[in-house]
C-alpha atoms as a PDB file:
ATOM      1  CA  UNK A   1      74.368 100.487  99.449  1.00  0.00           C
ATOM      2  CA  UNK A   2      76.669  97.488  98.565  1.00  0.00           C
ATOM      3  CA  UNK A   3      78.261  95.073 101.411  1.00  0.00           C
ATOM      4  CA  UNK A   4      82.286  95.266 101.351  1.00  0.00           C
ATOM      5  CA  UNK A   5      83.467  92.107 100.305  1.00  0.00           C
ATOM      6  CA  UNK A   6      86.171  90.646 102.501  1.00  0.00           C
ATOM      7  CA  UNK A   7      88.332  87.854 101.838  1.00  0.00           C
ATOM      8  CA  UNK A   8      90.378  85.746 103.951  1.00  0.00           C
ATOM      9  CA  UNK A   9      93.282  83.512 102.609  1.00  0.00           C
ATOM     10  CA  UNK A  10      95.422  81.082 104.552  1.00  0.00           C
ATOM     11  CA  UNK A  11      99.100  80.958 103.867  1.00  0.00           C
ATOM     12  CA  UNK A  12     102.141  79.314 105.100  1.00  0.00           C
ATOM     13  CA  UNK A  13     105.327  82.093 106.136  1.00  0.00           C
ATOM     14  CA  UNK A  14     106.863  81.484 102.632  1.00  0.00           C
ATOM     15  CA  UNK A  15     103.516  82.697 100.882  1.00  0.00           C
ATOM     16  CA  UNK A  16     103.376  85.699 103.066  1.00  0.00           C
ATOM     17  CA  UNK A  17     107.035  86.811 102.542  1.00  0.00           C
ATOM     18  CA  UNK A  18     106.736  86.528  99.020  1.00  0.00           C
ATOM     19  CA  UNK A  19     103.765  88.777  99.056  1.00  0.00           C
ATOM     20  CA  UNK A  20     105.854  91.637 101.617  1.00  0.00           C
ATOM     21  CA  UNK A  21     108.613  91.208  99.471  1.00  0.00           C
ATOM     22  CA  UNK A  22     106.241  91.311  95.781  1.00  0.00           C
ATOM     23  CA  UNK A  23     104.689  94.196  97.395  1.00  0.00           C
ATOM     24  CA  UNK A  24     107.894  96.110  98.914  1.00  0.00           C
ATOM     25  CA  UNK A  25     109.648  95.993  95.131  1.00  0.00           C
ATOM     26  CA  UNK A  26     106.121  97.294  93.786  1.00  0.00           C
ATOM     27  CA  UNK A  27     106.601 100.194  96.301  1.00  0.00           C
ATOM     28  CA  UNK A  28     110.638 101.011  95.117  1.00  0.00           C
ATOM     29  CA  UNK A  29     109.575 101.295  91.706  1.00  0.00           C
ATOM     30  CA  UNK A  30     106.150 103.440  91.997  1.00  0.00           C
ATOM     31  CA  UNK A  31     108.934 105.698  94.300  1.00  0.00           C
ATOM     32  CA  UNK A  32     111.804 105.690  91.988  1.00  0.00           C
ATOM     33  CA  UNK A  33     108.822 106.576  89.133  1.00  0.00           C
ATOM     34  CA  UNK A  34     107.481 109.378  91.544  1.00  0.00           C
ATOM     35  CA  UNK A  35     104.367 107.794  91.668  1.00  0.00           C
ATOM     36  CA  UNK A  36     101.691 108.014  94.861  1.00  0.00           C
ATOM     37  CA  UNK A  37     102.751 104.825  97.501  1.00  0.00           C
ATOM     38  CA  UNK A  38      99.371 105.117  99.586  1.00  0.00           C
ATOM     39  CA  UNK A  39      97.369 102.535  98.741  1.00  0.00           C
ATOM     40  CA  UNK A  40      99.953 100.108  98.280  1.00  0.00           C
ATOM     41  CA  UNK A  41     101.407 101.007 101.995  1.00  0.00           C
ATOM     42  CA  UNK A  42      97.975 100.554 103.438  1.00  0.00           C
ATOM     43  CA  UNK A  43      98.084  96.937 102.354  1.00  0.00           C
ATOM     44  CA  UNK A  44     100.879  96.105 103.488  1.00  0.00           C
ATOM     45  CA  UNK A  45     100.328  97.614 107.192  1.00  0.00           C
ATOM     46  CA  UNK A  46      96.743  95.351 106.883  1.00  0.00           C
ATOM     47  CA  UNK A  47      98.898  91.992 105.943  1.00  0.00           C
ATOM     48  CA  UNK A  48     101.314  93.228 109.143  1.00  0.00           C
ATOM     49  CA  UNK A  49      98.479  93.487 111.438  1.00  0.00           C
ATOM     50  CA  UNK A  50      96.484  90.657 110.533  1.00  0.00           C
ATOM     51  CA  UNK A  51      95.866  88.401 113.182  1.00  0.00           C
ATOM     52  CA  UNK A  52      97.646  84.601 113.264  1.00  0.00           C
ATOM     53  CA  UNK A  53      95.919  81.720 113.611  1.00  0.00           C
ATOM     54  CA  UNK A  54      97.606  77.818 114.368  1.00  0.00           C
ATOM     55  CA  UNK A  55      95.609  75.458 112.859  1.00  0.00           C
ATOM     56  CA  UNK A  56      96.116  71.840 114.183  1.00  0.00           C
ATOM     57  CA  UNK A  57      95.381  68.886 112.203  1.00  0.00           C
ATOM     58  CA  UNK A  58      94.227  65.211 112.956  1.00  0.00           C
ATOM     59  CA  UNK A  59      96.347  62.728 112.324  1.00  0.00           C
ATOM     60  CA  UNK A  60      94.322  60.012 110.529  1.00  0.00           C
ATOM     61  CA  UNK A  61      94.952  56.628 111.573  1.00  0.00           C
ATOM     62  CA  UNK A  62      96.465  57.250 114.926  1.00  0.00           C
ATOM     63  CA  UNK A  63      96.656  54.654 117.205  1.00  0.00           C
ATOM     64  CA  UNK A  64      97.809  54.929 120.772  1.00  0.00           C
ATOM     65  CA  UNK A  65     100.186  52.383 121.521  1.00  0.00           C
ATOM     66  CA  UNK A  66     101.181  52.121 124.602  1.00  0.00           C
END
């Protein structure tokens, strides 16, 4: 039996409304051809519900000067 391969991608809110919006227009046309929606709607409820995560970052060469 083969693993499932999961991947996990990091993107800022631009990326991620691109790929609702790329994936939204996919959906209108498979509907205006009368084709099936399914798989392509259970993508885009995973991207909904996946979780957020802030990343903070280090400045390098900080110096505290008070």
């Amino acid at each position: 039996m083969k693993k499932e391969l999961f991947k996990v991608i990091e993107m800022d809110k631009f990326e991620y409304g691109l790929i609702i919006n790329a994936l939204n227009e996919l959906r209108n046309q498979c509907i205006k051809e009368g084709k099936t929606t399914e798989f392509i709607d259970e993508v885009l409820i995973k991207i909904f519900d996946a979780p957020e995560q802030k990343r903070y970052f280090k400045r390098k060469g900080y110096i505290d000067a008070r």
